[in-house]
N, C-alpha and C. Protein backbone atom coordinates (compact mmCIF):
# COMPACT_ATOMS: atom_id res chain seq x y z
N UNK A 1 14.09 11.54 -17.35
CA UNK A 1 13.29 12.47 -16.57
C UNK A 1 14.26 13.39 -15.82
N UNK A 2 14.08 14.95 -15.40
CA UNK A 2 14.57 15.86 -15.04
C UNK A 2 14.45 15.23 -13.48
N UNK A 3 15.59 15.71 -12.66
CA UNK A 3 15.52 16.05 -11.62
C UNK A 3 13.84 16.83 -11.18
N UNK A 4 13.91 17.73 -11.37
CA UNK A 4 12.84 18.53 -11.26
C UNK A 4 11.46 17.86 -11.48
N UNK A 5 11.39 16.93 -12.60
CA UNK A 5 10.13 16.57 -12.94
C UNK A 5 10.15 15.34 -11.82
N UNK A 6 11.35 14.80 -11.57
CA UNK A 6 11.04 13.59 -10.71
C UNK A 6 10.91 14.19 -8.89
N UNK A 7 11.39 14.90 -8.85
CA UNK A 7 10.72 15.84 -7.53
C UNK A 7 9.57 15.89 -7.36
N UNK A 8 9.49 16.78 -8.29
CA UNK A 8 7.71 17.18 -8.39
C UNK A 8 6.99 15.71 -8.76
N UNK A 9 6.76 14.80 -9.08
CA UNK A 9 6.17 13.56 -9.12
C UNK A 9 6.19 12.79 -7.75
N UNK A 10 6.88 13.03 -6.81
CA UNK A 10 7.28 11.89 -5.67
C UNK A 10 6.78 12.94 -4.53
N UNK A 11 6.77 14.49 -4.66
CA UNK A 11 6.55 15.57 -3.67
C UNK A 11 5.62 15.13 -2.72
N UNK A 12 4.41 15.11 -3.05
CA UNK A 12 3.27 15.07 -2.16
C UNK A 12 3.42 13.68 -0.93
N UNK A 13 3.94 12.60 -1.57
CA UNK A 13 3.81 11.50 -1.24
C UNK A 13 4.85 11.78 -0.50
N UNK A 14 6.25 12.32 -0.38
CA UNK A 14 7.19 12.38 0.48
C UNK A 14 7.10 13.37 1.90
N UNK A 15 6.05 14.55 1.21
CA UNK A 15 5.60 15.59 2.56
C UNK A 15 4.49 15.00 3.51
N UNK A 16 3.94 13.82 3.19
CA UNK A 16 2.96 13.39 3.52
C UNK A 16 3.29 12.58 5.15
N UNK A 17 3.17 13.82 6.04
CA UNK A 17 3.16 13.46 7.63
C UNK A 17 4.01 14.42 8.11
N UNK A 18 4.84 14.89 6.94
CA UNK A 18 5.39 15.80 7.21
C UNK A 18 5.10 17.24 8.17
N UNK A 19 5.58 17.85 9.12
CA UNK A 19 5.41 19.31 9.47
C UNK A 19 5.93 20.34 8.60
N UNK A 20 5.41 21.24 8.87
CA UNK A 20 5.51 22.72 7.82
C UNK A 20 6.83 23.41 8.08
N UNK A 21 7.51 22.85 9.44
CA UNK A 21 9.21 23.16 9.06
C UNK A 21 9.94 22.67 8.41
N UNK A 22 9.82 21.16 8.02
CA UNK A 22 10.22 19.91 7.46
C UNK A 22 10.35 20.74 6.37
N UNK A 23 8.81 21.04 5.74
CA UNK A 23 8.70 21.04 4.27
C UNK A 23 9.05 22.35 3.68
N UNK A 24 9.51 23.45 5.11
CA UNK A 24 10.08 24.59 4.68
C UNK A 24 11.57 24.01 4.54
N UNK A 25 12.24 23.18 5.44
CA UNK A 25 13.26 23.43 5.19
C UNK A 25 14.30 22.16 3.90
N UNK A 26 13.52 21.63 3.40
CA UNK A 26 13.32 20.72 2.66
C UNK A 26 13.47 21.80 1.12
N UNK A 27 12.58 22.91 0.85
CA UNK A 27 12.78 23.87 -0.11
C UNK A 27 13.80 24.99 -0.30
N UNK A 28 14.62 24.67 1.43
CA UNK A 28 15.55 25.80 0.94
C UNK A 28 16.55 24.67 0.92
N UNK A 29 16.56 23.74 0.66
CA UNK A 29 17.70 23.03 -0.08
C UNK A 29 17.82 23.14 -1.53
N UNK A 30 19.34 23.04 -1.94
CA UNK A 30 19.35 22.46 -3.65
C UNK A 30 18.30 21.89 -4.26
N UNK A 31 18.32 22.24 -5.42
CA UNK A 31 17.96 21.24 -5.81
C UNK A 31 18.43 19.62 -6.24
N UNK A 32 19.69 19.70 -6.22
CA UNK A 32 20.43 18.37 -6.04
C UNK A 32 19.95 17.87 -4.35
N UNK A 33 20.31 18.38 -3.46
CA UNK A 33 19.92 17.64 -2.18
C UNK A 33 18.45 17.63 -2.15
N UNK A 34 17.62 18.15 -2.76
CA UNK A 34 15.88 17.88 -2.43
C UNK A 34 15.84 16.10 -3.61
N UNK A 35 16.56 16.40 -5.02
CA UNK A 35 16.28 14.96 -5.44
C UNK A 35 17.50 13.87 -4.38
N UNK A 36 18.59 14.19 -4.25
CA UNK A 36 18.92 13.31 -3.38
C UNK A 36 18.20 12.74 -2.32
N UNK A 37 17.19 13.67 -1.68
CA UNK A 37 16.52 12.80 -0.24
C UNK A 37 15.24 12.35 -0.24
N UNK A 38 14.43 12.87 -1.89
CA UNK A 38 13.49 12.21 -2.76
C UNK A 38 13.92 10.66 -2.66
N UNK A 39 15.14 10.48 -3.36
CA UNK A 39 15.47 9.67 -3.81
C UNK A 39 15.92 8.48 -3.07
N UNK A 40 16.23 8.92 -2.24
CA UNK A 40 16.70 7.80 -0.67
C UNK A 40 15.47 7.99 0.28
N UNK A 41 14.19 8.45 0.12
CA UNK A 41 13.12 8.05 0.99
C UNK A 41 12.42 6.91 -0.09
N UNK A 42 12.53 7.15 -1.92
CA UNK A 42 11.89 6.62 -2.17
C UNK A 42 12.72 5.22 -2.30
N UNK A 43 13.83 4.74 -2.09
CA UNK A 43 14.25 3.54 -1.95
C UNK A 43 14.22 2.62 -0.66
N UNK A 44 13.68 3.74 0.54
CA UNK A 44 13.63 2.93 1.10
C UNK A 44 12.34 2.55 1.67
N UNK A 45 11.03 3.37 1.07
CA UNK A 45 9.90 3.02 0.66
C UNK A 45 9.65 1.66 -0.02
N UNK A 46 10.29 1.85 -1.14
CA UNK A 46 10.43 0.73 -2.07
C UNK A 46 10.67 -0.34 -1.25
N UNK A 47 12.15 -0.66 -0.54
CA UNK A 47 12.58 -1.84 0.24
C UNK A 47 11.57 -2.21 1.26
N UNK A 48 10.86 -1.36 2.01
CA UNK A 48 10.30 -1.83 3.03
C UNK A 48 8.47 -2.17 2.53
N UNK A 49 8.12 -1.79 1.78
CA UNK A 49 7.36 -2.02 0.89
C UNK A 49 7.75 -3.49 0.24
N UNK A 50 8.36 -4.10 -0.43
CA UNK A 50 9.28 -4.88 -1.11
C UNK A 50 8.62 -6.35 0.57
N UNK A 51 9.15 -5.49 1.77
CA UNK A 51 9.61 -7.21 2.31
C UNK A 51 8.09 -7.06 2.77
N UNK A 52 7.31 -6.26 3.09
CA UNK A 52 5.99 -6.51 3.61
C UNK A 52 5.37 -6.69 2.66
N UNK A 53 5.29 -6.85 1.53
CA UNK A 53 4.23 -6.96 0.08
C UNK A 53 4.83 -7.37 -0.55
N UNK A 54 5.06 -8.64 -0.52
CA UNK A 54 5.76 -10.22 -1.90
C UNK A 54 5.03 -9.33 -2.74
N UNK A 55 5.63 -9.21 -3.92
CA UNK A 55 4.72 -9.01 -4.92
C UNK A 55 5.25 -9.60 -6.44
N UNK A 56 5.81 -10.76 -6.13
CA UNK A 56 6.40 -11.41 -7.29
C UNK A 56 5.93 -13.45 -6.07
N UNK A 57 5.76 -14.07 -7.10
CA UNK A 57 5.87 -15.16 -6.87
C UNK A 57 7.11 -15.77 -6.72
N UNK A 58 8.31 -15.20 -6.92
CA UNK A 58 9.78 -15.65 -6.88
C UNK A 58 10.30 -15.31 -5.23
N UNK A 59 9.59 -14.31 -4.91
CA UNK A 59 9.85 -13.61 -3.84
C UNK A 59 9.34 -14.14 -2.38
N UNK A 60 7.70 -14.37 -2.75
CA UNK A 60 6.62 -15.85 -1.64
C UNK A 60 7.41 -17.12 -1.64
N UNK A 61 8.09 -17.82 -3.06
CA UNK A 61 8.41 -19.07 -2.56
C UNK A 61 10.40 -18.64 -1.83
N UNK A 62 10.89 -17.88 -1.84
CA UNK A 62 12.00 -17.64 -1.02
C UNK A 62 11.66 -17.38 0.64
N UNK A 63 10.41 -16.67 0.68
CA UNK A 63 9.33 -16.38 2.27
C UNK A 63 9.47 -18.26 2.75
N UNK A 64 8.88 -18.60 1.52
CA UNK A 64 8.73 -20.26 2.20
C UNK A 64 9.50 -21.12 2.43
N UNK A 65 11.12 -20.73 1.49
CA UNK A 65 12.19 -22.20 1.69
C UNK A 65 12.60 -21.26 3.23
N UNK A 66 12.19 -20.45 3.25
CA UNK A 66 13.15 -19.45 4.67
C UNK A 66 12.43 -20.62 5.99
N UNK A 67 10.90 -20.47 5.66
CA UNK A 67 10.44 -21.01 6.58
C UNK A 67 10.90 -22.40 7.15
N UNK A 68 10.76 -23.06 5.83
CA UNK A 68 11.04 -24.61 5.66
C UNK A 68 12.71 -25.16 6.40
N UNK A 69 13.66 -23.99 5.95
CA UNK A 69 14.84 -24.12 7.18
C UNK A 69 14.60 -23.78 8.45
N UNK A 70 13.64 -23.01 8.53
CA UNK A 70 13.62 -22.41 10.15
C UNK A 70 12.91 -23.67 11.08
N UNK A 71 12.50 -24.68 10.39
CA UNK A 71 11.48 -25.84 11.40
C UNK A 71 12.33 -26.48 11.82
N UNK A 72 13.13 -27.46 10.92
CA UNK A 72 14.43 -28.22 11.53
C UNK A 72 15.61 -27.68 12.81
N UNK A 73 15.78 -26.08 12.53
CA UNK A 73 16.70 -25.61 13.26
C UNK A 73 15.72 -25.08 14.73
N UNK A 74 14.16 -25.55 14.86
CA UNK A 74 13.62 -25.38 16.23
C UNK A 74 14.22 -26.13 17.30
N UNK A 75 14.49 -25.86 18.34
CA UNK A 75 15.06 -26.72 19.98
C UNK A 75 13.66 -27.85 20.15
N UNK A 76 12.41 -27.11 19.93
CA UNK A 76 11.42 -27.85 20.61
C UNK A 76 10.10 -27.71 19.31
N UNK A 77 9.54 -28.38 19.39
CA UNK A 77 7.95 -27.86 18.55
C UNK A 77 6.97 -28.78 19.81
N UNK A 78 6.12 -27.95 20.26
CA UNK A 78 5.05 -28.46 20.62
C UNK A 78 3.57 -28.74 19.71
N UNK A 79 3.09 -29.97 20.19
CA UNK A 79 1.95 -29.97 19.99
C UNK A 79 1.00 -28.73 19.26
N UNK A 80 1.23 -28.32 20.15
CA UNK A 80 -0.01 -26.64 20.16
C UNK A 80 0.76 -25.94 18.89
N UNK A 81 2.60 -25.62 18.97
CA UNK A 81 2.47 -24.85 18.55
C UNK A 81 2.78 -25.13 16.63
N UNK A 82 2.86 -26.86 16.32
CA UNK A 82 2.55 -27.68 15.22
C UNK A 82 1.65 -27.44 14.55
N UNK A 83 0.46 -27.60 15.17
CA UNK A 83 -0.83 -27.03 15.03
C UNK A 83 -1.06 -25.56 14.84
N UNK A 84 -0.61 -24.53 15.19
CA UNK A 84 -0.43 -22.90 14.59
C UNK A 84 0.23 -23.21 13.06
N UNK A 85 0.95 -24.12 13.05
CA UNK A 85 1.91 -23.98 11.74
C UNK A 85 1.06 -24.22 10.52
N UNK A 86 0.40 -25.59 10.74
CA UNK A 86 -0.58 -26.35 10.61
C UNK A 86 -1.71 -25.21 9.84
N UNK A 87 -2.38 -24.72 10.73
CA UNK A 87 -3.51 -24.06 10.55
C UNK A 87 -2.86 -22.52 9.38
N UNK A 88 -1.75 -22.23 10.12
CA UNK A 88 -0.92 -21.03 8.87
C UNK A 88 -0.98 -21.86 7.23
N UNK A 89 -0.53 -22.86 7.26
CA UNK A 89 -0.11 -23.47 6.06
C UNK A 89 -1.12 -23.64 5.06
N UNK A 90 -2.26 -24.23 6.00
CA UNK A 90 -3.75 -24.50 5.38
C UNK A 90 -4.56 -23.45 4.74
N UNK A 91 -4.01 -22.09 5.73
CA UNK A 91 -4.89 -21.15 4.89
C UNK A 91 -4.12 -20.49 3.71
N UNK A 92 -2.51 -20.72 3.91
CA UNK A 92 -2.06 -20.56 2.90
C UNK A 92 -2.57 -21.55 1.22
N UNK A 93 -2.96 -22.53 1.46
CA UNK A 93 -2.47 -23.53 0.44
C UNK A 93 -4.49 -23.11 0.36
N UNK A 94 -5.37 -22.67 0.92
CA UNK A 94 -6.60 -22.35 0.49
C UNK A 94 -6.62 -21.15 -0.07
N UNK A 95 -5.88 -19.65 -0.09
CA UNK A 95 -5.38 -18.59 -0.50
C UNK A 95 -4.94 -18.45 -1.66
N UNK A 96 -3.91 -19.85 -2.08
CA UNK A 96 -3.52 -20.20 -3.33
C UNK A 96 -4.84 -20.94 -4.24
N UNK A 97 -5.69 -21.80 -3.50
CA UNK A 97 -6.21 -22.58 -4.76
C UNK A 97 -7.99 -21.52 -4.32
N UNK A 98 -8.04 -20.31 -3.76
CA UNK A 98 -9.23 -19.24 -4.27
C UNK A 98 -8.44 -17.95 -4.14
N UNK A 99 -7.40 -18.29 -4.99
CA UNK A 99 -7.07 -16.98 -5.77
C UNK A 99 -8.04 -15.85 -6.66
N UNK A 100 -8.53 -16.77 -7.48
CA UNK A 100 -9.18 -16.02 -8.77
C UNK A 100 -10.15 -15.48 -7.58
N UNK A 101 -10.90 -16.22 -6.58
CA UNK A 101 -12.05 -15.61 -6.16
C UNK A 101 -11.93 -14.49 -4.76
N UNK A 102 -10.35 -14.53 -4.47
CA UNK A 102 -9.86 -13.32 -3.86
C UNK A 102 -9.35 -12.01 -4.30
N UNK A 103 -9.14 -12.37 -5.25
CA UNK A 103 -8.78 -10.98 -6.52
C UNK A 103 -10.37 -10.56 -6.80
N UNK A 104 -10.98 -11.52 -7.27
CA UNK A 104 -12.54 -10.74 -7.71
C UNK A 104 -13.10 -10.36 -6.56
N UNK A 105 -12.95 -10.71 -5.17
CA UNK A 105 -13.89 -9.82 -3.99
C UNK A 105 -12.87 -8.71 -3.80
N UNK A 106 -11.72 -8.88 -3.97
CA UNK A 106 -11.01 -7.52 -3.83
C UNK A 106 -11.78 -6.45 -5.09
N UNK A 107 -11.85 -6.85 -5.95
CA UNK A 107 -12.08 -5.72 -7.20
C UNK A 107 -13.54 -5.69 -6.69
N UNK A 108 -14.04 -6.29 -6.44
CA UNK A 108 -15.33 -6.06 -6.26
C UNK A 108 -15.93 -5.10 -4.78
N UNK A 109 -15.24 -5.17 -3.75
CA UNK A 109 -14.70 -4.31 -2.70
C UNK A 109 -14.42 -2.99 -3.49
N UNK A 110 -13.34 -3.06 -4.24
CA UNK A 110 -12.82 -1.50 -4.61
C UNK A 110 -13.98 -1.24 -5.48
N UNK A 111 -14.62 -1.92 -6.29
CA UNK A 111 -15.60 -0.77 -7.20
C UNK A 111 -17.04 -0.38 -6.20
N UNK A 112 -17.21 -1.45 -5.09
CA UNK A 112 -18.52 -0.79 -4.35
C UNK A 112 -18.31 0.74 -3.51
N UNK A 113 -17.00 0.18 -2.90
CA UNK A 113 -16.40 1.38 -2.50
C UNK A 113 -16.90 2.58 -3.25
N UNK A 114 -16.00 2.92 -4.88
CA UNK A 114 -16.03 3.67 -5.66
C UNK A 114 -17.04 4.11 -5.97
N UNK A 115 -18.74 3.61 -5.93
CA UNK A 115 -19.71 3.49 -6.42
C UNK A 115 -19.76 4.26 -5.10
N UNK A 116 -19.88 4.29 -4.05
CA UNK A 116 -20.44 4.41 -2.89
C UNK A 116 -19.59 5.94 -3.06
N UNK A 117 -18.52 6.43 -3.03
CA UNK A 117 -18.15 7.79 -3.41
C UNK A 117 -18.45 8.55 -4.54
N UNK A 118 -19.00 7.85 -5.73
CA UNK A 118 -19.50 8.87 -6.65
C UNK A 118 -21.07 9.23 -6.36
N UNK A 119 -21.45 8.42 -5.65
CA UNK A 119 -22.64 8.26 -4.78
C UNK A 119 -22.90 9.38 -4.15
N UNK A 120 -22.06 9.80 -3.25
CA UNK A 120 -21.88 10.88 -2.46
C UNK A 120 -21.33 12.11 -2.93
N UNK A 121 -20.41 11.92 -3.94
CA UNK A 121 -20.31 13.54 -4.88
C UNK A 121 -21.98 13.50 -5.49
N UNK A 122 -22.63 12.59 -6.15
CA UNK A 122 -23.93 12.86 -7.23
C UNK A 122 -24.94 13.92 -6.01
N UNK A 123 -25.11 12.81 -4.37
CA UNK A 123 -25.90 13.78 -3.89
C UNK A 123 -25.48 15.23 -3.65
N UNK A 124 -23.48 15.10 -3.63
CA UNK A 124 -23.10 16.81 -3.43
C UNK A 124 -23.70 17.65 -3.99
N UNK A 125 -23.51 17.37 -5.52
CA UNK A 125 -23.89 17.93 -6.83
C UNK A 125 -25.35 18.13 -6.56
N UNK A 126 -26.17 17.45 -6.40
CA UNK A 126 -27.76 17.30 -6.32
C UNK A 126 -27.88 18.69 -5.51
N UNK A 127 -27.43 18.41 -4.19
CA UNK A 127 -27.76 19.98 -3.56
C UNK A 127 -27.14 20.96 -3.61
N UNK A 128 -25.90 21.19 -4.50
CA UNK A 128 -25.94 22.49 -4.97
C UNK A 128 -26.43 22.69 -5.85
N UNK A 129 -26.87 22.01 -6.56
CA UNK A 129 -27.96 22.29 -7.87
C UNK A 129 -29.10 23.24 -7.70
N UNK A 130 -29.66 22.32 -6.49
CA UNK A 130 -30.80 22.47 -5.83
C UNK A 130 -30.94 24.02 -4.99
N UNK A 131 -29.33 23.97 -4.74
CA UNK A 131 -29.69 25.50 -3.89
C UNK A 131 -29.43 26.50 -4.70
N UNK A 132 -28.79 26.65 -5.84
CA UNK A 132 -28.55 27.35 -6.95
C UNK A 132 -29.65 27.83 -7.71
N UNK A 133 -30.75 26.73 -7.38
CA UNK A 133 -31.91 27.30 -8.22
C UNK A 133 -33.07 27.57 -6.86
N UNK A 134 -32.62 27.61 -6.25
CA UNK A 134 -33.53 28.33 -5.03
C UNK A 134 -33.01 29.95 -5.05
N UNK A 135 -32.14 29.92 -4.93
CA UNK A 135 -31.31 30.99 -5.30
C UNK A 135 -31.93 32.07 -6.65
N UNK A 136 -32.21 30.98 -7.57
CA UNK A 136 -32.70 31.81 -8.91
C UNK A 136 -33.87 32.50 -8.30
N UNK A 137 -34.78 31.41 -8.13
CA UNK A 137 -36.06 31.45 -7.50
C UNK A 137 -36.53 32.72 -6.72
């Protein structure tokens, strides 16, 4: 892929919060320095993306041996705060065994959603239809 084409693919998403000096002065750069700072926002998108969103199972059970050293090396565990761990763990290990049925209310979330916006373009459409032929009328 071109420089250029990979610019233009990452653009929107990189101006996005951006101000209109930013993104002026962002164009009077090279085009080598516009993919250079493409390119180092989108890595570090990626990375920080990466530690807030496991998105490999290799990646959750390294989250967990982290944890599993961090208990032994506590000064103190209380009662109370055993019980936070406790209650974390449980909903973890319930998360894991209604997987299938957290993926399907997620998809099922995103298509009502979706339904619910074509919903709202159909009535767009409906009344300009409607005023178009009032219009004829």
């Amino acid at each position: 892929m071109k420089k250029t084409e990979t610019i233009a693919l990452y653009l929107d998403d990189y101006f996005n919060g951006k101000s209109d000096e930013e993104k002026q002065s962002f164009y009077e750069k090279s085009i080598e320095k516009q993919y250079s700072a493409i390119m180092a926002w989108k890595r570090r998108r990626d990375m920080s993306g990466a530690a807030s969103n496991p998105s490999s199972v290799a990646t959750i059970l390294e989250a967990l041996k982290k944890v599993k050293r961090a208990i032994p090396a506590l000064d103190t565990l209380s009662p109370k705060d055993a019980d936070k761990i406790r209650t974390a763990l449980n909903e973890i290990y319930n998360d894991v065994d209604n997987f299938d049925k957290i993926k399907k209310g997620q998809l099922l979330r995103e298509l009502e959603s979706e339904k619910e916006k074509i919903e709202r373009q159909t009535e767009n459409l409906q009344r300009k239809i409607e005023a178009l032929r009032q219009e004829l009328n």
